[in-house]
N, C-alpha and C. Protein backbone atom coordinates (compact mmCIF):
# COMPACT_ATOMS: atom_id res chain seq x y z
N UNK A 1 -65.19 -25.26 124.74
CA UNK A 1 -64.79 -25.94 123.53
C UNK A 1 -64.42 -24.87 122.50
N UNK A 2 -63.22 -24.50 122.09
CA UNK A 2 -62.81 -23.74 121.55
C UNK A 2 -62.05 -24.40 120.17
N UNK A 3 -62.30 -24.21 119.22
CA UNK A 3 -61.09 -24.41 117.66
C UNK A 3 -60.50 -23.22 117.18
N UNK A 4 -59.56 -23.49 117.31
CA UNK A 4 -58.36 -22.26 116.87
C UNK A 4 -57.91 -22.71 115.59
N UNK A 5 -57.71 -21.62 114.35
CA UNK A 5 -57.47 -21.74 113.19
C UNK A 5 -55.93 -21.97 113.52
N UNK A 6 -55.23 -22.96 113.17
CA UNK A 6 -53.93 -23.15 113.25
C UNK A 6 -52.87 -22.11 112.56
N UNK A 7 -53.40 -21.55 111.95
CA UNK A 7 -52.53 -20.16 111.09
C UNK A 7 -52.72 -18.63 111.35
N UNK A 8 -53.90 -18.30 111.77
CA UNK A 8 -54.12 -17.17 112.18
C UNK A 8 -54.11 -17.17 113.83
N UNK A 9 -54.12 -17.85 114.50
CA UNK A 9 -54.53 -18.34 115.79
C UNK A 9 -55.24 -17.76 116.88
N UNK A 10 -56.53 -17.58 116.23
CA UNK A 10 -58.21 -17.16 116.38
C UNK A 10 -58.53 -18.54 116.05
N UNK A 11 -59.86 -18.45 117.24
CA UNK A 11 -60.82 -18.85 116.86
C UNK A 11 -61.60 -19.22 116.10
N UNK A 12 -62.48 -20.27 115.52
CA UNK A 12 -63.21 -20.36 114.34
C UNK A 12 -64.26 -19.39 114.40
N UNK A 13 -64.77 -19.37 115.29
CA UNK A 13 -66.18 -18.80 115.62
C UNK A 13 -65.93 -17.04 115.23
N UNK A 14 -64.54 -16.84 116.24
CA UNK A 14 -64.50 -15.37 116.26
C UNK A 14 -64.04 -14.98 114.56
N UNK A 15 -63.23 -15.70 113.97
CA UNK A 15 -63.09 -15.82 112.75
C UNK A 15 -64.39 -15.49 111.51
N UNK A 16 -65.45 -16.18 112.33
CA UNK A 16 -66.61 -15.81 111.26
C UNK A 16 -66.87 -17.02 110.36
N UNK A 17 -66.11 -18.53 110.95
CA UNK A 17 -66.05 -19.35 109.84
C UNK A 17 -67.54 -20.20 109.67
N UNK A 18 -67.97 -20.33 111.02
CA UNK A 18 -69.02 -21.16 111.43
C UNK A 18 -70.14 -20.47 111.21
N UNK A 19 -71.20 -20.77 110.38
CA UNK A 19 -72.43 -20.34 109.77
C UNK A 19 -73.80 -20.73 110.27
N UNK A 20 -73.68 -22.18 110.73
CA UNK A 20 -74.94 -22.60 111.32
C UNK A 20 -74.65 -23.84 112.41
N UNK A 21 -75.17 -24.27 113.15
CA UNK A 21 -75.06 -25.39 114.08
C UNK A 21 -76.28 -25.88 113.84
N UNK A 22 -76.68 -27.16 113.67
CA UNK A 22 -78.01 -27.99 113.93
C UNK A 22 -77.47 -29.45 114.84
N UNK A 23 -78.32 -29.41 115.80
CA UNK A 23 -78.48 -30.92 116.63
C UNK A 23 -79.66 -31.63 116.54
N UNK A 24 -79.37 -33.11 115.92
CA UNK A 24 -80.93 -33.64 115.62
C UNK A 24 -80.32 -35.39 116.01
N UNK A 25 -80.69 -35.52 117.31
CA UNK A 25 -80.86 -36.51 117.94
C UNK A 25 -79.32 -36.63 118.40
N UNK A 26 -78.41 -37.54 117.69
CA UNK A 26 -77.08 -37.48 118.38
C UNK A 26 -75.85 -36.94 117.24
N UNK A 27 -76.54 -36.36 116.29
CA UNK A 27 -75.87 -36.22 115.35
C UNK A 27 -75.55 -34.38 115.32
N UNK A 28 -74.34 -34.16 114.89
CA UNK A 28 -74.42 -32.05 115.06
C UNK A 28 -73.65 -32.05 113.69
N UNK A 29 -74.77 -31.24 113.06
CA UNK A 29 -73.99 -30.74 111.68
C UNK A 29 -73.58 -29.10 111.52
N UNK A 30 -72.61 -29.09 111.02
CA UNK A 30 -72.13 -27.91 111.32
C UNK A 30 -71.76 -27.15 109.46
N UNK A 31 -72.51 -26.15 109.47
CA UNK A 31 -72.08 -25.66 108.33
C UNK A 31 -71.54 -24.31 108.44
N UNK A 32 -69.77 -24.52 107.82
CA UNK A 32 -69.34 -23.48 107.98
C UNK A 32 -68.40 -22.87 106.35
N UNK A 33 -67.44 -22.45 106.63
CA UNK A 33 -66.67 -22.02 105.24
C UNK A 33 -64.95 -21.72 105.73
N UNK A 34 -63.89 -21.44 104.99
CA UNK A 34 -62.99 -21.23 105.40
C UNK A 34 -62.64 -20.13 104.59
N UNK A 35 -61.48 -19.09 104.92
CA UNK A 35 -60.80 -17.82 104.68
C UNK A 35 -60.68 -18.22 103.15
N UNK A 36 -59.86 -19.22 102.84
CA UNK A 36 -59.95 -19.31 101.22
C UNK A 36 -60.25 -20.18 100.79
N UNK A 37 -60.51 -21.05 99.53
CA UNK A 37 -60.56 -22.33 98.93
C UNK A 37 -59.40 -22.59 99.03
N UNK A 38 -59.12 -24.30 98.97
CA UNK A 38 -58.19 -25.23 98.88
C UNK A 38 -57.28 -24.36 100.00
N UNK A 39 -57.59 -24.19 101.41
CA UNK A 39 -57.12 -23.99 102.54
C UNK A 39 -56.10 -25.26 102.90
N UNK A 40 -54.97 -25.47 102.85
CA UNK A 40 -54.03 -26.28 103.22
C UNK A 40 -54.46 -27.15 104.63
N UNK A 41 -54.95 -26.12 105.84
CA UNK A 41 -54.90 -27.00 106.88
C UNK A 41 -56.78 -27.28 107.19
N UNK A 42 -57.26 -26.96 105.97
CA UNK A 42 -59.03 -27.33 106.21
C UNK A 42 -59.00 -28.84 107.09
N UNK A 43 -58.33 -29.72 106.55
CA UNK A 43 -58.40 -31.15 107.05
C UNK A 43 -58.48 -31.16 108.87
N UNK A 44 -57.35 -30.15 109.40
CA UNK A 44 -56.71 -29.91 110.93
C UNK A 44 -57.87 -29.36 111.12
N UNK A 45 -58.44 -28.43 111.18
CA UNK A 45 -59.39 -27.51 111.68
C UNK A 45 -60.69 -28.50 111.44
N UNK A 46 -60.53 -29.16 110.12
CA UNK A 46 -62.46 -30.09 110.50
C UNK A 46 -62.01 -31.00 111.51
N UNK A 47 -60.52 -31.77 111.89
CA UNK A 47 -60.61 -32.82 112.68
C UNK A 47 -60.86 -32.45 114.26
N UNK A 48 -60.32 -30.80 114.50
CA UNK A 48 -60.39 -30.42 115.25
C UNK A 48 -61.86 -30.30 116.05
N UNK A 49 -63.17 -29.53 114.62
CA UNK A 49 -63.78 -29.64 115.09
C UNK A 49 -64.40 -31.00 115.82
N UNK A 50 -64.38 -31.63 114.65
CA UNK A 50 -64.68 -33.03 115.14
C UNK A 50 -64.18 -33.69 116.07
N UNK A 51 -63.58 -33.28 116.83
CA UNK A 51 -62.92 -33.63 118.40
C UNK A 51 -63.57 -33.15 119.36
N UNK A 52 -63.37 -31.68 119.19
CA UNK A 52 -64.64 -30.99 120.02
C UNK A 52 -65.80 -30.96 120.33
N UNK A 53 -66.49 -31.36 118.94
CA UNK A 53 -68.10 -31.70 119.45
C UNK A 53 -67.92 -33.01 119.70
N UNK A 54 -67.54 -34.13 119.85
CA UNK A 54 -67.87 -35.28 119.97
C UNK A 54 -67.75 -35.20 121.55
N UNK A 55 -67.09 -34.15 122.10
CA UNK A 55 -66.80 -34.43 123.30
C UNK A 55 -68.04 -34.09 124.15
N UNK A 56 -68.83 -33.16 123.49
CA UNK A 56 -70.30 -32.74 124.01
C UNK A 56 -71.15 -34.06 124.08
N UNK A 57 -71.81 -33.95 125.40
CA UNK A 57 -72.42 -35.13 125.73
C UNK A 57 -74.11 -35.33 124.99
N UNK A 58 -73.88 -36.33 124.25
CA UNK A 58 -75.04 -36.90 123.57
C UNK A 58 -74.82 -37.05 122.25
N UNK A 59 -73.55 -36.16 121.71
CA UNK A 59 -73.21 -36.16 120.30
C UNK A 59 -72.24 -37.02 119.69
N UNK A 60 -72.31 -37.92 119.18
CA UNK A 60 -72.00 -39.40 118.93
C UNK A 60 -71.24 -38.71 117.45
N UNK A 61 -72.20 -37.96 116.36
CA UNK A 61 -71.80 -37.85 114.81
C UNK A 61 -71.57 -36.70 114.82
N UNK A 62 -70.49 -36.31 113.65
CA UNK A 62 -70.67 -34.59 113.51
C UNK A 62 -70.46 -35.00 112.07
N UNK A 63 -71.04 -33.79 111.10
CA UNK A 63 -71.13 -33.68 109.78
C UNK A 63 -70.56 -32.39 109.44
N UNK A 64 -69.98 -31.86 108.87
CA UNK A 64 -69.22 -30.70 108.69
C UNK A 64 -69.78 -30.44 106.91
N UNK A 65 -70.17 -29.07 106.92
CA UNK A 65 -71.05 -29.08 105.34
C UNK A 65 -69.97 -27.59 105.26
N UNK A 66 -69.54 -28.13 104.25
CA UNK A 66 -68.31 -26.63 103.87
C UNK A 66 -68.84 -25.89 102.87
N UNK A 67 -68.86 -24.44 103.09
CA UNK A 67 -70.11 -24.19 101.86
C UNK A 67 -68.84 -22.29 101.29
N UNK A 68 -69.48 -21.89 100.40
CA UNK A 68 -68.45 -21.05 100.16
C UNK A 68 -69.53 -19.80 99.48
N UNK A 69 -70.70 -20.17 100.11
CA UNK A 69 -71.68 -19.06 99.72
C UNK A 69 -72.81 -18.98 101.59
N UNK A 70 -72.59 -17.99 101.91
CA UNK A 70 -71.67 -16.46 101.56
C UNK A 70 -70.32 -16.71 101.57
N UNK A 71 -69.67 -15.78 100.86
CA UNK A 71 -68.46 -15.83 100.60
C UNK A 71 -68.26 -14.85 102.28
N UNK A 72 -66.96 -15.77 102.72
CA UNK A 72 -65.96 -15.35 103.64
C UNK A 72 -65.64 -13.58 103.69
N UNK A 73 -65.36 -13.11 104.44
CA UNK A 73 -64.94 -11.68 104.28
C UNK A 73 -64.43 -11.07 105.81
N UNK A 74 -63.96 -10.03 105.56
CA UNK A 74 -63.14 -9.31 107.22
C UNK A 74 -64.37 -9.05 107.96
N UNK A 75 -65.45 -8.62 107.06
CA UNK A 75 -66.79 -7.80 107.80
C UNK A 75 -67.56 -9.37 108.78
N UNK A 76 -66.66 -10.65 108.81
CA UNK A 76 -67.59 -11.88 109.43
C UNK A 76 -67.07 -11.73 110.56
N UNK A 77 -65.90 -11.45 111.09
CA UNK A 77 -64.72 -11.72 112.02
C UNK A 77 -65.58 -10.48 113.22
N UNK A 78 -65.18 -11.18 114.01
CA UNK A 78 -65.79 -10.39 115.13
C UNK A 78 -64.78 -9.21 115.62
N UNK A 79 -65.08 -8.06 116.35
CA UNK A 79 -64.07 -7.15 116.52
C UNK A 79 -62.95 -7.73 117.41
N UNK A 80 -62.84 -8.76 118.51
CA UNK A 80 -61.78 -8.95 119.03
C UNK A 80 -61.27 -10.08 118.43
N UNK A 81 -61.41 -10.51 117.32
CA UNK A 81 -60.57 -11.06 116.40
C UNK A 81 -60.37 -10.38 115.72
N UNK A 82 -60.82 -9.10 114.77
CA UNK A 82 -59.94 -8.36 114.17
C UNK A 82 -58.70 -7.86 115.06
N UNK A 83 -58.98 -7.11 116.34
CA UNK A 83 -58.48 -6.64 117.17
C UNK A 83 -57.05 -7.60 117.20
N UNK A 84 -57.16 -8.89 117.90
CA UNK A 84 -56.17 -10.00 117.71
C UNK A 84 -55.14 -9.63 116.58
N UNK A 85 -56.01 -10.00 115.22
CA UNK A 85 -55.05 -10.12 114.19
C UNK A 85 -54.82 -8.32 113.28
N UNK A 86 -54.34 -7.48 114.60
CA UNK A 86 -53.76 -6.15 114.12
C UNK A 86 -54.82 -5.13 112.95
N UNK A 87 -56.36 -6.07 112.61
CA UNK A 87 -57.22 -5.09 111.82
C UNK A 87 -57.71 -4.11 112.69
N UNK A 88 -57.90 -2.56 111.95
CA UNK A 88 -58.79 -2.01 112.47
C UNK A 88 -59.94 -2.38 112.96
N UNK A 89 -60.83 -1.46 113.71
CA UNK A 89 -61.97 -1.76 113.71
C UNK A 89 -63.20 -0.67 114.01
N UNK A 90 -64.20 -0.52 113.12
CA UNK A 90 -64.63 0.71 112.90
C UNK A 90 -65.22 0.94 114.13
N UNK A 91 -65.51 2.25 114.61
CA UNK A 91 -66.38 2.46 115.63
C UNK A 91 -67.40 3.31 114.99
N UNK A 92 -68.68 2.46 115.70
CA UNK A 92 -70.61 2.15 115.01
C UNK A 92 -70.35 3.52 116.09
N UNK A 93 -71.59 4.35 115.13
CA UNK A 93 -71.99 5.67 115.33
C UNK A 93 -73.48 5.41 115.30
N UNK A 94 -73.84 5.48 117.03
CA UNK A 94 -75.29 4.76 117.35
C UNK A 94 -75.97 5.87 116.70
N UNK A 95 -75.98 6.94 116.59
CA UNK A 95 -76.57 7.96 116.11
C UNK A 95 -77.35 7.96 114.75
N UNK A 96 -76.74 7.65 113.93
CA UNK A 96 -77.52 7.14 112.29
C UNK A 96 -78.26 5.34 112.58
């Protein structure tokens, strides 16, 4: 089950958008955030999610809690989504 940001075309997850998952009985609430406020295609990407989990078996509701604290940033995005979208990506010096 994958959601792809329709504009960057990454992943939500690898994106860094998705913050928490909770499942409590048949219901999955999902609190996440998007790259900016008043995101044009926020609507596509929640319906999306909401396609996706419903398809998981037992999950009937999904609740989507859009939150904008923490604030979004490059440092959320995982390295092969920076990688994807042409960012550097530092290389960790196990040493310190």
């Amino acid at each position: 089950m994958t959601v792809i940001d329709p504009e960057l075309r990454v992943d939500i997850v690898n994106l860094g958008l998705i913050y928490g998952i909770d499942v409590n009985d048949d219901l999955c609430t999902i609190t996440m955030t998007l790259t900016i406020p008043g995101c044009p295609l926020s609507d596509v990407i929640k319906n999306d999610i909401t396609e996706a989990v419903t398809k998981v078996a037992g999950i009937n509701q999904v609740k989507i809690e859009l939150v904008w604290y923490p604030v979004w940033g490059l440092e959320k995005m995982s390295d092969q989504a920076k990688t994807t979208l042409g960012i550097p990506v530092e290389v960790k010096d196990e040493n310190n």
